[in-house]
C-alpha atoms as a PDB file:
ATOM      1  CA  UNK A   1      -6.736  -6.185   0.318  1.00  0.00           C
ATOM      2  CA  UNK A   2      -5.883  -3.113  -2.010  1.00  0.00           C
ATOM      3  CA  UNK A   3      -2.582  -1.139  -1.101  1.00  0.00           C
ATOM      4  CA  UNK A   4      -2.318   2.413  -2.802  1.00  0.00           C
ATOM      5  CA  UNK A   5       0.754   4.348  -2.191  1.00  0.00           C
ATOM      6  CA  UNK A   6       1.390   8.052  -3.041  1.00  0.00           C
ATOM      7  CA  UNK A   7       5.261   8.757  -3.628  1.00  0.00           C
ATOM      8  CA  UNK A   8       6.412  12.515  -3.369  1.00  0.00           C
ATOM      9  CA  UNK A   9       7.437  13.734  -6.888  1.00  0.00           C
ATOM     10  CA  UNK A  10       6.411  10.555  -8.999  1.00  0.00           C
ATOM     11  CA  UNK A  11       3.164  10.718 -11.019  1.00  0.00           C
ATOM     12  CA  UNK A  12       1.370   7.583 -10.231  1.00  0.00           C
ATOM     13  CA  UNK A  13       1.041   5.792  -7.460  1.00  0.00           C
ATOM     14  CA  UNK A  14       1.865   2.403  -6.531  1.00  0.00           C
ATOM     15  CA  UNK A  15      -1.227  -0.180  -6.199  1.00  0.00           C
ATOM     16  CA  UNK A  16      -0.669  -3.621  -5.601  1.00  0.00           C
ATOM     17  CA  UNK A  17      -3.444  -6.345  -3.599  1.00  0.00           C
ATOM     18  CA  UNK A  18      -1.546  -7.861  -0.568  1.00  0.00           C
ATOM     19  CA  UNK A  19      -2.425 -10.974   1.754  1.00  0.00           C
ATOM     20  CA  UNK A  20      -1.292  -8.835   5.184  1.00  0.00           C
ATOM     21  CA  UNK A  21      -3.957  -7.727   7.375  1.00  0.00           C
ATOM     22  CA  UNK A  22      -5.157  -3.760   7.409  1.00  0.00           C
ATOM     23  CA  UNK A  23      -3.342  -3.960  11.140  1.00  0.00           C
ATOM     24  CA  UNK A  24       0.136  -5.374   9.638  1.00  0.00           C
ATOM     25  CA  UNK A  25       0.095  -3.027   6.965  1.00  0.00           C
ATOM     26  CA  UNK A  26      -0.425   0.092   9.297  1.00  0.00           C
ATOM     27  CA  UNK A  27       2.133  -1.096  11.899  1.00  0.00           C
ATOM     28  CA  UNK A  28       4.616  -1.258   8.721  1.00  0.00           C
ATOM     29  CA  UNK A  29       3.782   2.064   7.882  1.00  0.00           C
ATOM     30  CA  UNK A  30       3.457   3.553  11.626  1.00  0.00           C
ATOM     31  CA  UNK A  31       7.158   1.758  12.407  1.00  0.00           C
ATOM     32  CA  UNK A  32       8.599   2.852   9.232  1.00  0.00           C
ATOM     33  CA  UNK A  33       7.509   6.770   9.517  1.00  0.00           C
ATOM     34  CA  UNK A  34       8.207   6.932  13.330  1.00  0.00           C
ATOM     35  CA  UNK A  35      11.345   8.621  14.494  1.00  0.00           C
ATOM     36  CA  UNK A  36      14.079   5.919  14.738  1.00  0.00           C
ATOM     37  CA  UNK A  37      12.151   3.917  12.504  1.00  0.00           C
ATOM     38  CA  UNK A  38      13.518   2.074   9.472  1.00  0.00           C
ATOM     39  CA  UNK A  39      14.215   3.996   6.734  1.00  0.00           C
ATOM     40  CA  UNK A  40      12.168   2.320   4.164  1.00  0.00           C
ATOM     41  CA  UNK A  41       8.492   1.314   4.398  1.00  0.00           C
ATOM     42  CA  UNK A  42       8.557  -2.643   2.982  1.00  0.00           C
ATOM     43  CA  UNK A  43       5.400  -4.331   2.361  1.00  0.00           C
ATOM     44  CA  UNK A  44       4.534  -7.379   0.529  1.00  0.00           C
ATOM     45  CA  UNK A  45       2.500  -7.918  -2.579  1.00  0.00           C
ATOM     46  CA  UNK A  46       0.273 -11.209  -2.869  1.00  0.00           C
ATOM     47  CA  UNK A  47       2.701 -13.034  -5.395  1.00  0.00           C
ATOM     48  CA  UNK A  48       5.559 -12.465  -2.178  1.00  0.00           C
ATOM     49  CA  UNK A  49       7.196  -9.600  -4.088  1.00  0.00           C
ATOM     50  CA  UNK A  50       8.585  -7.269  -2.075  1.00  0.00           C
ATOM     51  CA  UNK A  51       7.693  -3.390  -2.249  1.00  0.00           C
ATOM     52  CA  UNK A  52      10.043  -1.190  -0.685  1.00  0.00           C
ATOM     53  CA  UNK A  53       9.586   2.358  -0.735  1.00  0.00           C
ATOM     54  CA  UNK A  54      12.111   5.115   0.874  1.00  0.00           C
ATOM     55  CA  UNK A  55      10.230   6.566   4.170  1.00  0.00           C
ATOM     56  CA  UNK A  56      10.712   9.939   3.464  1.00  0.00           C
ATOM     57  CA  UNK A  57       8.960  10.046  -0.070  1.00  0.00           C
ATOM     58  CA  UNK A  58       5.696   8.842   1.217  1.00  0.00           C
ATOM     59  CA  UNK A  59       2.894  11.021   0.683  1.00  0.00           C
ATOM     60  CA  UNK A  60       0.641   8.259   1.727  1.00  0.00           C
ATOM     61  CA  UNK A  61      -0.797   5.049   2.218  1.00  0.00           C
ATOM     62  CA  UNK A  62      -4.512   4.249   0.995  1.00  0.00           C
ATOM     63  CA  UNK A  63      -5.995   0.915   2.734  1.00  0.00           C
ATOM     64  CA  UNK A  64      -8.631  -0.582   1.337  1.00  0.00           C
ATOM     65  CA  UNK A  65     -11.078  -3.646   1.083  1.00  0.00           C
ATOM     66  CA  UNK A  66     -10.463  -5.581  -2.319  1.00  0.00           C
ATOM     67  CA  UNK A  67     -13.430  -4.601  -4.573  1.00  0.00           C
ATOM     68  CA  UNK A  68     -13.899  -7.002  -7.455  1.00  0.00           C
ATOM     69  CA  UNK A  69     -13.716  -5.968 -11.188  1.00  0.00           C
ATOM     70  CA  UNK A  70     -17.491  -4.743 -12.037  1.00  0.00           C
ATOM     71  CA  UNK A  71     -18.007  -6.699 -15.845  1.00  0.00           C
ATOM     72  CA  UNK A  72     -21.088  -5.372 -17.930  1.00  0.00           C
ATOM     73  CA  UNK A  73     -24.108  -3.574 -16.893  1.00  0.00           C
ATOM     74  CA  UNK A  74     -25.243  -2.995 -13.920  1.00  0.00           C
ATOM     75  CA  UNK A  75     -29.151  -3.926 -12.906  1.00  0.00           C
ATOM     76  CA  UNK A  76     -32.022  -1.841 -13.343  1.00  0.00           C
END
């Protein structure tokens, strides 16, 4: 699964593919925005790096189906 994060005042944003289901990533994101949440949002990668990202600079958090590399032409 493809993980896109926007950061507030950087110019790219982070993408990384991650093993954790759509549901674990949102309840790291839901529990890490929430009042009296943590203060960072920490997800994994699929290599287990770890990507931690300070709560309050998150702009936001794209979720999406891994879509293979398209390679050549496409069919007529």
């Amino acid at each position: 699964m493809e993980v896109k994060i926007g950061v507030q005042h950087a110019p790219r944003e982070i993408v990384f593919e991650s093993k954790q289901s759509p549901e674990e990533v949102e309840s790291a994101v839901s529990a890490a925005l929430a009042d009296g949440g943590s203060n960072v949002l920490n997800l994994e990668d699929e290599h287990g790096r770890k990507i931690l990202v300070p709560a309050d600079r998150v702009a936001y958090v794209e979720i999406a189906e891994h879509s293979g590399r398209k390679v050549g032409f496409g069919t007529i």
